[in-house]
C-alpha atoms as a PDB file:
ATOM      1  CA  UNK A   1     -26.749  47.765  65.632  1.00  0.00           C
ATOM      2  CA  UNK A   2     -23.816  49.164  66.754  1.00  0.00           C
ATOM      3  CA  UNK A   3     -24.909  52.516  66.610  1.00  0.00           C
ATOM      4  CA  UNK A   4     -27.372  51.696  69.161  1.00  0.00           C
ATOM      5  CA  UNK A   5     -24.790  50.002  71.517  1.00  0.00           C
ATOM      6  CA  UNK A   6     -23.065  53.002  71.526  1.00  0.00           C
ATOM      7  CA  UNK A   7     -26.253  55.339  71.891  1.00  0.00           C
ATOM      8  CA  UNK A   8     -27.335  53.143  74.960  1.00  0.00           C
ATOM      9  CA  UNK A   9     -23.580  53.119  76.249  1.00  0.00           C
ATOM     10  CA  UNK A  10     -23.223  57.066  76.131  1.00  0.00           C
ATOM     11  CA  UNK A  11     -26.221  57.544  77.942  1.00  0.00           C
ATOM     12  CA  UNK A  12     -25.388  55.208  80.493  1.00  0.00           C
ATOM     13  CA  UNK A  13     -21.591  56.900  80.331  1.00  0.00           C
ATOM     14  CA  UNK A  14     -23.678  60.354  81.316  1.00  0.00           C
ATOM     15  CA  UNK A  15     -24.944  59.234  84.345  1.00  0.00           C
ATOM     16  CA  UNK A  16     -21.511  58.275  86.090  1.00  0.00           C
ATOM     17  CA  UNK A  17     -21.456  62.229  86.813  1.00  0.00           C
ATOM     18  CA  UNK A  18     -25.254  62.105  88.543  1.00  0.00           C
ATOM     19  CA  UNK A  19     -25.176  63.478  91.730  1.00  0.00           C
ATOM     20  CA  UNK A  20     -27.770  60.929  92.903  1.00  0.00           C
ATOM     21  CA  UNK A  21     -25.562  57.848  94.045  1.00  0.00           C
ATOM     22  CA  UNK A  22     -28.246  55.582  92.972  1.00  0.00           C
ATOM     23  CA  UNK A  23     -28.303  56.585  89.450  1.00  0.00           C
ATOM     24  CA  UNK A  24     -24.286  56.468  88.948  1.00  0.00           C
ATOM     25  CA  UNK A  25     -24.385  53.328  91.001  1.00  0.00           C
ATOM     26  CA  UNK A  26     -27.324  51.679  88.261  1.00  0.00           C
ATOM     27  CA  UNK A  27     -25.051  53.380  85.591  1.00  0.00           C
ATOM     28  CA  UNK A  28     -21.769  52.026  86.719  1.00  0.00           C
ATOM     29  CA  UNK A  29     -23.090  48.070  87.206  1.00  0.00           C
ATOM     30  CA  UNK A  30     -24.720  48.600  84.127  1.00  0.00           C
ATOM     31  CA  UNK A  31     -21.537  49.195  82.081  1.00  0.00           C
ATOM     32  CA  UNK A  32     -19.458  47.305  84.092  1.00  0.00           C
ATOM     33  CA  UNK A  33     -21.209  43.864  84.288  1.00  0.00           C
ATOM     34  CA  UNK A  34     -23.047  44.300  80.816  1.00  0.00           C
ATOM     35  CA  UNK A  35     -21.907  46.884  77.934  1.00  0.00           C
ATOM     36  CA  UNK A  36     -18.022  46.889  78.361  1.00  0.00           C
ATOM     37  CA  UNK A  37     -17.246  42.946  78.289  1.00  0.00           C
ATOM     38  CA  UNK A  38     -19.444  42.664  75.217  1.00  0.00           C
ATOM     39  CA  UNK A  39     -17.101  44.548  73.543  1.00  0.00           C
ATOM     40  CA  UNK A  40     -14.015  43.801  72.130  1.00  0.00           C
ATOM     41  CA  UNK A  41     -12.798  47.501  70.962  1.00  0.00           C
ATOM     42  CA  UNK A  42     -14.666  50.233  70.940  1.00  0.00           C
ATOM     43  CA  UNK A  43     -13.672  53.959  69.735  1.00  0.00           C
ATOM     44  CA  UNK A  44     -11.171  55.943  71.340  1.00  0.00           C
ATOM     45  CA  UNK A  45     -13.250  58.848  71.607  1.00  0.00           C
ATOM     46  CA  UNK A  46     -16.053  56.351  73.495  1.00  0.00           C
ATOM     47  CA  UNK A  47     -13.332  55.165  75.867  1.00  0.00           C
ATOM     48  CA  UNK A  48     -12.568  58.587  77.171  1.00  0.00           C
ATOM     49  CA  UNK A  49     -15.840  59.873  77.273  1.00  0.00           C
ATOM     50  CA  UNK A  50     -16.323  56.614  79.542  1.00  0.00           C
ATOM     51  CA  UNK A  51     -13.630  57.455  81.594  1.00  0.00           C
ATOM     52  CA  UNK A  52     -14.305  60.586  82.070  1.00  0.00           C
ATOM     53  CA  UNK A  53     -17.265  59.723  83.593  1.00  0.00           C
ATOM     54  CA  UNK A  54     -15.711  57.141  85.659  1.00  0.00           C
ATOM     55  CA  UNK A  55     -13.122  59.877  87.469  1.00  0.00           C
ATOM     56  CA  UNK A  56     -16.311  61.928  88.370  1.00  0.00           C
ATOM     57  CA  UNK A  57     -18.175  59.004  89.307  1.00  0.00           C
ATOM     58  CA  UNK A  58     -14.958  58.116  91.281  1.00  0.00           C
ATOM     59  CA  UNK A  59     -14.739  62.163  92.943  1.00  0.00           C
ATOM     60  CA  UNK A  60     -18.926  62.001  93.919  1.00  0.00           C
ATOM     61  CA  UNK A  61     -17.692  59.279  95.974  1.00  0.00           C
ATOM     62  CA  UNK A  62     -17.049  61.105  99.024  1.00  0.00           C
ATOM     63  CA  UNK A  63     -16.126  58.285 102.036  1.00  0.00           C
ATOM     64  CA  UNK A  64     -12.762  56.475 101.590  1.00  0.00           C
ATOM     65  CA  UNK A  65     -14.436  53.438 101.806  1.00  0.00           C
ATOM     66  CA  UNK A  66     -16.585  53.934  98.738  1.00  0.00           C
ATOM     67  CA  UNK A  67     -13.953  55.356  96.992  1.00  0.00           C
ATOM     68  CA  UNK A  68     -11.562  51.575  97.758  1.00  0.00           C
ATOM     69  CA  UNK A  69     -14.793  49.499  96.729  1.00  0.00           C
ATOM     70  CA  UNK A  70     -15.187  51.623  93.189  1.00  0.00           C
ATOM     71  CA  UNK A  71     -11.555  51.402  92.384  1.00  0.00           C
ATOM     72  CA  UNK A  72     -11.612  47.763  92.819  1.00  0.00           C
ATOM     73  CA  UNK A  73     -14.268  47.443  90.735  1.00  0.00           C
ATOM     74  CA  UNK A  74     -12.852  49.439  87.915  1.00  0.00           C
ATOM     75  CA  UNK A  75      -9.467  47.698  88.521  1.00  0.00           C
ATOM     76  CA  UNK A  76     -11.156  43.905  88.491  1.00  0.00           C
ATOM     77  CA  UNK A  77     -12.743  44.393  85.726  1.00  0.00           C
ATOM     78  CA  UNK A  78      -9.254  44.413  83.586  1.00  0.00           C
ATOM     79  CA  UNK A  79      -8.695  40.584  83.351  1.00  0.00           C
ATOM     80  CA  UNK A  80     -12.261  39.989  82.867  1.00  0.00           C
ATOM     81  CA  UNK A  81     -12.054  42.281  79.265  1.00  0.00           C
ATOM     82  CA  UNK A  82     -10.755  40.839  75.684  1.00  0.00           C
ATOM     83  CA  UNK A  83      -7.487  41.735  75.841  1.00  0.00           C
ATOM     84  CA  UNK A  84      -7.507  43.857  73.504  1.00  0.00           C
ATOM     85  CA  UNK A  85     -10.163  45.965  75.067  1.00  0.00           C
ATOM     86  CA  UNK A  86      -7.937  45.547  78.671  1.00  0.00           C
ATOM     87  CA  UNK A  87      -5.273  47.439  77.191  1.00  0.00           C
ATOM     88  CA  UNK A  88      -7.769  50.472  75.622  1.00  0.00           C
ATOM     89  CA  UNK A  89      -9.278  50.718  78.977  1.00  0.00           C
ATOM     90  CA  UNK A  90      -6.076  50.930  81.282  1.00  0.00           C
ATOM     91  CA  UNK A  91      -4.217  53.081  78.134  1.00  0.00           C
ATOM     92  CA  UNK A  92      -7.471  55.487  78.641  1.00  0.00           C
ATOM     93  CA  UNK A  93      -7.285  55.483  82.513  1.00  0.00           C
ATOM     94  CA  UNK A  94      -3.607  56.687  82.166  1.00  0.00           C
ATOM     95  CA  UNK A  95      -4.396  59.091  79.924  1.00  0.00           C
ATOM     96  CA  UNK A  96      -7.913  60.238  82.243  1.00  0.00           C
ATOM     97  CA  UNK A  97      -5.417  60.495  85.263  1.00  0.00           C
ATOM     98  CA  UNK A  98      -2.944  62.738  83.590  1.00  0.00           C
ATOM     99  CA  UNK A  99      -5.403  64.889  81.988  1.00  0.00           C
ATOM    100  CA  UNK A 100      -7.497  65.560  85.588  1.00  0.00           C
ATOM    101  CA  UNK A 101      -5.083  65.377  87.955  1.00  0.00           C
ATOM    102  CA  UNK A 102      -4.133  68.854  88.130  1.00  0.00           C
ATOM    103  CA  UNK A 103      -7.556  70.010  87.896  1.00  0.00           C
ATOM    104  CA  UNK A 104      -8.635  67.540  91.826  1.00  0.00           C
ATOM    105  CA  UNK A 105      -8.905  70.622  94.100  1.00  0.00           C
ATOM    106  CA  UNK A 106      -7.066  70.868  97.566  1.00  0.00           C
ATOM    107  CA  UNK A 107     -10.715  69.924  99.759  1.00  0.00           C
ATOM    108  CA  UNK A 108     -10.212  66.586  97.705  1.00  0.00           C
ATOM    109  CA  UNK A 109      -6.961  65.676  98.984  1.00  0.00           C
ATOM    110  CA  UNK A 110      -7.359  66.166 102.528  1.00  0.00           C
ATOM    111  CA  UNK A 111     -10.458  63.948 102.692  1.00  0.00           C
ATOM    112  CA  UNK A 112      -8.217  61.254 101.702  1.00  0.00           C
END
């Protein structure tokens, strides 16, 4: 059972990097609003491949706007977690951000 929750979950995780926004967008409510707060840990490895898919899900966005409403989402969803699972994900988004950073290009900045 769990297996499969974490088959359907990585395949879902894969899509955050579509270049079609309606597929990441159907990805992203999907393990927002559904997979994630079922969960009350789930593997380290899991939790970066998620993230990981949420910073490119995050760079597609290419309008400010879109880029505020998806980081409100993703930063909203921390009190809604188990706590437990709160402090994976931001722990995981630190360690996403310090990891990537270096690697956002120069184009990226100056649409900000």
């Amino acid at each position: 059972m769990e297996d499969e929750r974490e088959e359907v979950g990585l395949s879902s995780i894969k899509k955050l990097a579509s270049c079609d926004k309606g597929t990441r967008d159907k990805a992203l409510t999907f393990l927002l609003d559904t997979w994630l707060p079922t969960h009350t840990l789930i593997s380290e490895d899991l939790m970066k491949k998620l993230w990981k898919g949420l910073f490119y899900c995050v760079w597609h966005a290419d309008k400010v706007p879109v880029q505020s409403q998806l980081a409100d989402s993703l930063s909203t969803l921390i009190p809604k977690l188990d706590l437990s699972l709160s402090l994976q994900y931001f722990s995981v988004f630190l360690l996403t951000m310090r990891r990537e950073w270096s690697g956002i290009d120069v184009y990226s900045f100056r649409n900000v």
